[in-house]
C-alpha atoms as a PDB file:
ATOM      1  CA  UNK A   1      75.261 127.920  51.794  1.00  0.00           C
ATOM      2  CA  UNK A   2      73.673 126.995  48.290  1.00  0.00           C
ATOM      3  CA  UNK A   3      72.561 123.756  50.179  1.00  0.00           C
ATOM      4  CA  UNK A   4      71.117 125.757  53.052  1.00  0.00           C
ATOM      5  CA  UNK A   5      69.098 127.270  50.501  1.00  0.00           C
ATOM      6  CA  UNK A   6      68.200 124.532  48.844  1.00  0.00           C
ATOM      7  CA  UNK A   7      66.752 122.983  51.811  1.00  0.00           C
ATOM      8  CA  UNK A   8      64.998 126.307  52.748  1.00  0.00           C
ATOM      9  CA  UNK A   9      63.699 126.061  49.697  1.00  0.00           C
ATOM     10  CA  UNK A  10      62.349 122.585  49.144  1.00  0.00           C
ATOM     11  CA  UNK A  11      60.351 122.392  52.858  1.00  0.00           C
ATOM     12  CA  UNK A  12      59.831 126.122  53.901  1.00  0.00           C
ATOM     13  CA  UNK A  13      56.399 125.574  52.177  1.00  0.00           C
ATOM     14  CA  UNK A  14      55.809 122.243  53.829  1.00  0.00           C
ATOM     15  CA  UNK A  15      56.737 124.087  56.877  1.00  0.00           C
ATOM     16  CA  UNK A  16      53.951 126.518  56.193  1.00  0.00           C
ATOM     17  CA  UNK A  17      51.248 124.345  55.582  1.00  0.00           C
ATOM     18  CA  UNK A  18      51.950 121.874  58.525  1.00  0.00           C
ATOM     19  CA  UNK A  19      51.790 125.321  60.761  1.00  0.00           C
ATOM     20  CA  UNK A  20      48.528 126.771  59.243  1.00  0.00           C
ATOM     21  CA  UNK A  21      46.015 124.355  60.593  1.00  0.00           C
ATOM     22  CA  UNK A  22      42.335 125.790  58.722  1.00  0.00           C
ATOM     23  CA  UNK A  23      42.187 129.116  59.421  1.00  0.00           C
ATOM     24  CA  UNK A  24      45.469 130.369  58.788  1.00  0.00           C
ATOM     25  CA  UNK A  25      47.182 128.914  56.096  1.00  0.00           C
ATOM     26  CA  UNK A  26      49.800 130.655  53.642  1.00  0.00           C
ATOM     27  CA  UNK A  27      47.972 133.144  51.615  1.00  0.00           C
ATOM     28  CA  UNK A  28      50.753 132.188  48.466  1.00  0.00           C
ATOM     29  CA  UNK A  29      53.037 129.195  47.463  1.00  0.00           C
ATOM     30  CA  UNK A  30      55.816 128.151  45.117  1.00  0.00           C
ATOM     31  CA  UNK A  31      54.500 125.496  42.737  1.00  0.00           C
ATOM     32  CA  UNK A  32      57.808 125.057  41.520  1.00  0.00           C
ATOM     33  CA  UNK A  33      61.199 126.903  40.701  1.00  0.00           C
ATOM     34  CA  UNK A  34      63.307 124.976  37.944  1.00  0.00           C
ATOM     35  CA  UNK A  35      66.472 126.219  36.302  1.00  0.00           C
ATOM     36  CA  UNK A  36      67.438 123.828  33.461  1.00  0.00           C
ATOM     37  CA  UNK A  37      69.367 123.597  29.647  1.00  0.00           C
ATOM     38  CA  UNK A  38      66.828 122.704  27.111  1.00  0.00           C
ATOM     39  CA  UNK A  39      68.537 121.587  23.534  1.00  0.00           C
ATOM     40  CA  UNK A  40      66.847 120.510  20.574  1.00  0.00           C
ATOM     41  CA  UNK A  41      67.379 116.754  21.011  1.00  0.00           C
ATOM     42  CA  UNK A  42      65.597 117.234  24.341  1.00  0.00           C
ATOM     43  CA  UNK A  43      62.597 118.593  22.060  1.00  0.00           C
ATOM     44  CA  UNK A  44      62.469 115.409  19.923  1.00  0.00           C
ATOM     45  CA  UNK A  45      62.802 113.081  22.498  1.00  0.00           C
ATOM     46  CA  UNK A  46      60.960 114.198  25.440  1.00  0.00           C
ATOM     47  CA  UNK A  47      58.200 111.475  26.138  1.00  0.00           C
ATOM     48  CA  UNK A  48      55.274 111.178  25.882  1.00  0.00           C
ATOM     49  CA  UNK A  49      55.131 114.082  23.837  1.00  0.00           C
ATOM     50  CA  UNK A  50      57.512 116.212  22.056  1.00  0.00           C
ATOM     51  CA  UNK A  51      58.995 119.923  22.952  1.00  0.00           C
ATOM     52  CA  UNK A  52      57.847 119.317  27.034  1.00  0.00           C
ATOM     53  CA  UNK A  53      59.872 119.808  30.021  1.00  0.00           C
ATOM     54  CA  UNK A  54      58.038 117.764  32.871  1.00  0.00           C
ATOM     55  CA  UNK A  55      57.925 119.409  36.191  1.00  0.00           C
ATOM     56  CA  UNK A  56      56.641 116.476  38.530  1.00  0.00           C
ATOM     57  CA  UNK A  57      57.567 114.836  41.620  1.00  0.00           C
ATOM     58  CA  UNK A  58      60.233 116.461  43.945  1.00  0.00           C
ATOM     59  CA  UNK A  59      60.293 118.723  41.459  1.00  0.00           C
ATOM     60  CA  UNK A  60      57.229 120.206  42.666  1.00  0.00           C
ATOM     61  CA  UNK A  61      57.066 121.603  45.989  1.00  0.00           C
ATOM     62  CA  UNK A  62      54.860 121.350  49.006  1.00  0.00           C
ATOM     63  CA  UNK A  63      51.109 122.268  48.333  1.00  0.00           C
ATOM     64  CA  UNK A  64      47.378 121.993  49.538  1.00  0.00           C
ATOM     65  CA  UNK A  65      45.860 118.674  48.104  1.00  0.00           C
ATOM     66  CA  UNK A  66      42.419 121.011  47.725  1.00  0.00           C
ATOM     67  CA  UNK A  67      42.927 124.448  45.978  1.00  0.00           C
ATOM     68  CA  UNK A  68      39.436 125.439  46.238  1.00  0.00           C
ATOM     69  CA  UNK A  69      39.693 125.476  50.412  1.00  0.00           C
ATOM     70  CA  UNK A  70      40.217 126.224  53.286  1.00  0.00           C
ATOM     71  CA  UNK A  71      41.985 128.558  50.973  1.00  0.00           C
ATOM     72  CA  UNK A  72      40.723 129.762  47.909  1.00  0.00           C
ATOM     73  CA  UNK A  73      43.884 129.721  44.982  1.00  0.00           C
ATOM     74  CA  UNK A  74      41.044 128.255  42.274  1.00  0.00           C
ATOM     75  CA  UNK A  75      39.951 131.997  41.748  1.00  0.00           C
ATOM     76  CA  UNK A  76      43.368 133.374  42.776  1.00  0.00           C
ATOM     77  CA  UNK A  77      45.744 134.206  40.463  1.00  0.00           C
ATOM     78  CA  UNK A  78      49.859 132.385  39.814  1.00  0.00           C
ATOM     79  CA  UNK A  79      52.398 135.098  39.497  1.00  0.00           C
ATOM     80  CA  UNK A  80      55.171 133.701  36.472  1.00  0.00           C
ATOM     81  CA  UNK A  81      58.487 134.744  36.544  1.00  0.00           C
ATOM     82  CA  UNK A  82      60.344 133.393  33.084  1.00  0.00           C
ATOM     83  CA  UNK A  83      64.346 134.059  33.414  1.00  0.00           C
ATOM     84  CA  UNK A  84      66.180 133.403  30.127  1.00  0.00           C
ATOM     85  CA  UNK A  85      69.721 133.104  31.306  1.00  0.00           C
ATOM     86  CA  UNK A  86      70.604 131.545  27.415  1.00  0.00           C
ATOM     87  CA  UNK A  87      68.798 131.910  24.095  1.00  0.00           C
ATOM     88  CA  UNK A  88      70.191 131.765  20.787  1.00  0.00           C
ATOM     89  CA  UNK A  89      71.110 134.587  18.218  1.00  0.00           C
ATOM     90  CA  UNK A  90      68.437 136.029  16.101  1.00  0.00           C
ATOM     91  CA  UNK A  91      65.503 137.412  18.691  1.00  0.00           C
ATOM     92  CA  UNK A  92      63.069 134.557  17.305  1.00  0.00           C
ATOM     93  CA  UNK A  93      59.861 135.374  19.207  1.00  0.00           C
ATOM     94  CA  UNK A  94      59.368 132.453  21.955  1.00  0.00           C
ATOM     95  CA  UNK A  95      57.354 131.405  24.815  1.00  0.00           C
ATOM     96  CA  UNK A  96      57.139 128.622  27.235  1.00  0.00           C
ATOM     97  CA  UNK A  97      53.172 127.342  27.698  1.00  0.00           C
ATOM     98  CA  UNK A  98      52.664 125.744  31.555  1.00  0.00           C
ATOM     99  CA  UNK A  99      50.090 123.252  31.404  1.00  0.00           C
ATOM    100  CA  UNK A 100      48.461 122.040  35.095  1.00  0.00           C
ATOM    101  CA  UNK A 101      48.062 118.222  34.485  1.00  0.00           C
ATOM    102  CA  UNK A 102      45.516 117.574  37.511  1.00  0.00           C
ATOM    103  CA  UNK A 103      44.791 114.370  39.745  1.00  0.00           C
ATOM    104  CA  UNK A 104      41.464 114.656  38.746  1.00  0.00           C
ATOM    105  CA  UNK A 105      40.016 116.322  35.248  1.00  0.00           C
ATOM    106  CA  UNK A 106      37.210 116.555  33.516  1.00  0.00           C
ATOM    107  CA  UNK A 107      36.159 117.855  29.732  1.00  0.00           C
ATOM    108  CA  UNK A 108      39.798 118.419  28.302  1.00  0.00           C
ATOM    109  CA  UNK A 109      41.626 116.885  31.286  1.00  0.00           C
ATOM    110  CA  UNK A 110      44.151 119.927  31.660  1.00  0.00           C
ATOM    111  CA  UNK A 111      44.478 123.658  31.284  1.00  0.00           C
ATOM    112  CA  UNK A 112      47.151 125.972  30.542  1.00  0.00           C
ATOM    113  CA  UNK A 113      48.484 129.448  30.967  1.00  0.00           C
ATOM    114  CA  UNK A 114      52.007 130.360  29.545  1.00  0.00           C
ATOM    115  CA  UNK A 115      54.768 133.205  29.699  1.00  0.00           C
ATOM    116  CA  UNK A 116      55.193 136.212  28.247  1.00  0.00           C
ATOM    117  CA  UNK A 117      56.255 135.995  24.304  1.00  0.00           C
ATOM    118  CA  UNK A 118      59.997 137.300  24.734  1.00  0.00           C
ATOM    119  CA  UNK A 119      62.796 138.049  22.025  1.00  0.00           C
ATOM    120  CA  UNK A 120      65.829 137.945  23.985  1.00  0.00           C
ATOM    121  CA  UNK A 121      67.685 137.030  27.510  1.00  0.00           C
ATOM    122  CA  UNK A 122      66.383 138.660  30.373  1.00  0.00           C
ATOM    123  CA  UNK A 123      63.261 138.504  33.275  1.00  0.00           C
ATOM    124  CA  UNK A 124      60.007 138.499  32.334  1.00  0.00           C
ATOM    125  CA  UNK A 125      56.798 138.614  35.012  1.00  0.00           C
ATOM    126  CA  UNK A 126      53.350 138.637  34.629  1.00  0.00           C
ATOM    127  CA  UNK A 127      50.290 137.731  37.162  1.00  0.00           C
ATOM    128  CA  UNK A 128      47.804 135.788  35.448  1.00  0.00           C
ATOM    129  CA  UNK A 129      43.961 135.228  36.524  1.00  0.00           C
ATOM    130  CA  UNK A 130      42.993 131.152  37.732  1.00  0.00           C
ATOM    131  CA  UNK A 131      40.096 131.961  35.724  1.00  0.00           C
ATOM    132  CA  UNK A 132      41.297 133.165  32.410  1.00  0.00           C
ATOM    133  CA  UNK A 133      43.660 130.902  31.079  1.00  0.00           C
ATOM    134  CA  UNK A 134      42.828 128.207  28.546  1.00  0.00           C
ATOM    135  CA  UNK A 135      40.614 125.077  29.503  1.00  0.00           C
ATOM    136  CA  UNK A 136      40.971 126.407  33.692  1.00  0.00           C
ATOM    137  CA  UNK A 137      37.373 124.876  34.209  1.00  0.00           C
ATOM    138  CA  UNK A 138      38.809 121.071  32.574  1.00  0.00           C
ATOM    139  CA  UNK A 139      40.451 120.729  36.574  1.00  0.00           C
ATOM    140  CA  UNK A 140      38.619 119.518  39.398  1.00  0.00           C
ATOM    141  CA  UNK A 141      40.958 121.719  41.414  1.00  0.00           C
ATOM    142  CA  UNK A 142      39.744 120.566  44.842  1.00  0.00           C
ATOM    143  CA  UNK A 143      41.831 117.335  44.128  1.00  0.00           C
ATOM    144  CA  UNK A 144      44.812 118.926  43.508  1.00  0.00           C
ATOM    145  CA  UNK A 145      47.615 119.136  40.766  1.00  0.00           C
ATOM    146  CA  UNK A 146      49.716 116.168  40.237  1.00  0.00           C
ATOM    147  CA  UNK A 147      52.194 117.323  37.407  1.00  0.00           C
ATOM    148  CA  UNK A 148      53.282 120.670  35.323  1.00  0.00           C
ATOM    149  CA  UNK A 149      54.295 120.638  31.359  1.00  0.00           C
ATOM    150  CA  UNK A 150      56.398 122.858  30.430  1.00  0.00           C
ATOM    151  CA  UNK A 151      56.757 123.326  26.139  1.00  0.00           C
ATOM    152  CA  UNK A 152      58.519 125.458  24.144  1.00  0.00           C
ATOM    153  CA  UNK A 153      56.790 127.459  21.143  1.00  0.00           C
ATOM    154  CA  UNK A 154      57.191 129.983  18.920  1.00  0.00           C
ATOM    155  CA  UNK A 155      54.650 132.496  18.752  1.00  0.00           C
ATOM    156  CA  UNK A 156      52.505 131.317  16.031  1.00  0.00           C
ATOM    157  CA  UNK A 157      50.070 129.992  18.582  1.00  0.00           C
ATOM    158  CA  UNK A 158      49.029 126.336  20.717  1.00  0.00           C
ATOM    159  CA  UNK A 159      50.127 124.032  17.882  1.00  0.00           C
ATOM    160  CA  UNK A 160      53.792 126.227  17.271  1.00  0.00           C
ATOM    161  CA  UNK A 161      55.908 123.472  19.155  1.00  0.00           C
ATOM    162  CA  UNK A 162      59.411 124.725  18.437  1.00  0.00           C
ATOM    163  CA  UNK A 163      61.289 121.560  17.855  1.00  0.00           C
ATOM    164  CA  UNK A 164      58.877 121.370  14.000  1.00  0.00           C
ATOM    165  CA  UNK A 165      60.075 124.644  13.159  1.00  0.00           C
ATOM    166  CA  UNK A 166      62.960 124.615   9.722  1.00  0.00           C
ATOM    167  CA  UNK A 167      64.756 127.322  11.822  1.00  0.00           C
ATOM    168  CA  UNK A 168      64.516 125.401  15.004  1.00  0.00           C
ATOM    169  CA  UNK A 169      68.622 126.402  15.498  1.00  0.00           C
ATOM    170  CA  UNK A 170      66.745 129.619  16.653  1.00  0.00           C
ATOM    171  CA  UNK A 171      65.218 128.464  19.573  1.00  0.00           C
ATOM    172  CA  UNK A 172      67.881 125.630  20.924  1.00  0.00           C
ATOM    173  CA  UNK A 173      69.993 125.615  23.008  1.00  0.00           C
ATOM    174  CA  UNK A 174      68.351 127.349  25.598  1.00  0.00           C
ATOM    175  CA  UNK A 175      68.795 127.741  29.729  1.00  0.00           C
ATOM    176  CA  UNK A 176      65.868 129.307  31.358  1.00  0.00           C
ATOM    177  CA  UNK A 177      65.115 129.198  34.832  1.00  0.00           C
ATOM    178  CA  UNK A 178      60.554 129.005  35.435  1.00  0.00           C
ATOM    179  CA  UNK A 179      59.159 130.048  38.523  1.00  0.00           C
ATOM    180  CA  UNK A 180      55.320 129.647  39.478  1.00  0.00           C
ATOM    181  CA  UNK A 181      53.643 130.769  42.894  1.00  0.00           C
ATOM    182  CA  UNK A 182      50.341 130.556  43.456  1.00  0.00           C
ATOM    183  CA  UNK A 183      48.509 133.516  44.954  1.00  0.00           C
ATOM    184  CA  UNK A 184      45.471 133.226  47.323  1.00  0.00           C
ATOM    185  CA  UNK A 185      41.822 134.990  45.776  1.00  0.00           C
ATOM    186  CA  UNK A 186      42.238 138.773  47.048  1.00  0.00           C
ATOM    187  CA  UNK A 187      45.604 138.753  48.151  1.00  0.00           C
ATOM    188  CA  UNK A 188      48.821 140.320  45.999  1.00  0.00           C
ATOM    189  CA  UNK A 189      52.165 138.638  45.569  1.00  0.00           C
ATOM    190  CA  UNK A 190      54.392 139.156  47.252  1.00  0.00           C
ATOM    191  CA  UNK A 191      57.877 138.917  46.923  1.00  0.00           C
ATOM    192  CA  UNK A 192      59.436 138.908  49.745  1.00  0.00           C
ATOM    193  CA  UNK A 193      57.364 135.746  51.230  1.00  0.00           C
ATOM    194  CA  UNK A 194      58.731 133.179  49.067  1.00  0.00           C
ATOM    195  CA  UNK A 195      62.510 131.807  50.123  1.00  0.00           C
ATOM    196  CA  UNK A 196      64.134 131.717  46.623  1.00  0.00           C
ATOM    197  CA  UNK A 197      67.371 129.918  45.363  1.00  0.00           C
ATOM    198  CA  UNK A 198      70.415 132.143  44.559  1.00  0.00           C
END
């Protein structure tokens, strides 16, 4: 059954977009759905930079090389579930930052949004606006996204990278399961549309 799912899950969307032709393609889409441990020496050794979790390759799922058309999810907004199955003891505030690493960039070369700053275990969701979050306009998003970054901070601000922190034992280990999906300018998420690992 879990590999049922798992297969549901991986090429449901690349069902979708094979079916949609131009005028009716999937108004939303999972960009990706990881569940994974995180520990301190993953921190200080991730590569090329520090404190990242790289979401990339089959680890992304099925989406439209152009995000600008035939449908519009440029100036739509990504829905962000954050479940933190594992955190250590003390309620040390902490979020996750999710940086789009594009095929194609410009000024900055990247942008970023990020979750909600949390304190303990638990589900956290939030729908964020394509056109609000930091450096959006440094992606050429009609070529597409080739890669997410996923880092862990506290909530001292962009530079707080938790793996520099004295107290780091306050932030590692930690198990938290990421989910992004990409919603379609003037439509809602929804739910119920998106096939989801149980």
């Amino acid at each position: 059954m879990i590999k049922l799912s798992l297969i549901i899950f991986l090429f449901y969307p690349l069902f979708l977009f094979a079916q949609s032709g131009t005028t009716s393609a999937p108004k939303q889409f999972v960009l990706f759905d990881v569940e994974y441990t995180y520990t301190k020496a993953d921190a200080d050794n991730s590569t090329p930079s520090k404190s990242h979790y790289y979401v990339k390759g089959d680890k992304l799922t099925a989406q439209p090389q152009d995000w600008t058309s035939p449908v519009d999810y440029r100036n739509g907004t990504v829905h962000i579930r954050l479940e933190v199955i594992e955190k250590p003891v003390g309620s040390a505030p902490t979020t996750w930052t999710l940086c789009y690493i594009p095929n194609k960039g410009q000024k900055n070369g990247y942008g970023c949004t990020g979750t909600t700053v949390y304190l303990e275990k638990g589900i956290y969701e939030l729908d964020v606006p394509m056109t609000s979050f930091w450096e959006n306009d440094s992606i050429i998003w009609s070529e597409g996204i080739k890669q997410m970054d996923l880092v862990i901070k506290d909530d001292s601000g962009g530079a707080g990278h938790a793996h520099k922190r004295d107290d780091h034992e306050r932030f590692f280990p930690t198990k938290v399961r990421i989910t992004m999906v990409q919603v379609a300018a003037g439509e809602k998420y929804d739910a119920q549309l998106i096939p989801r690992m149980n």
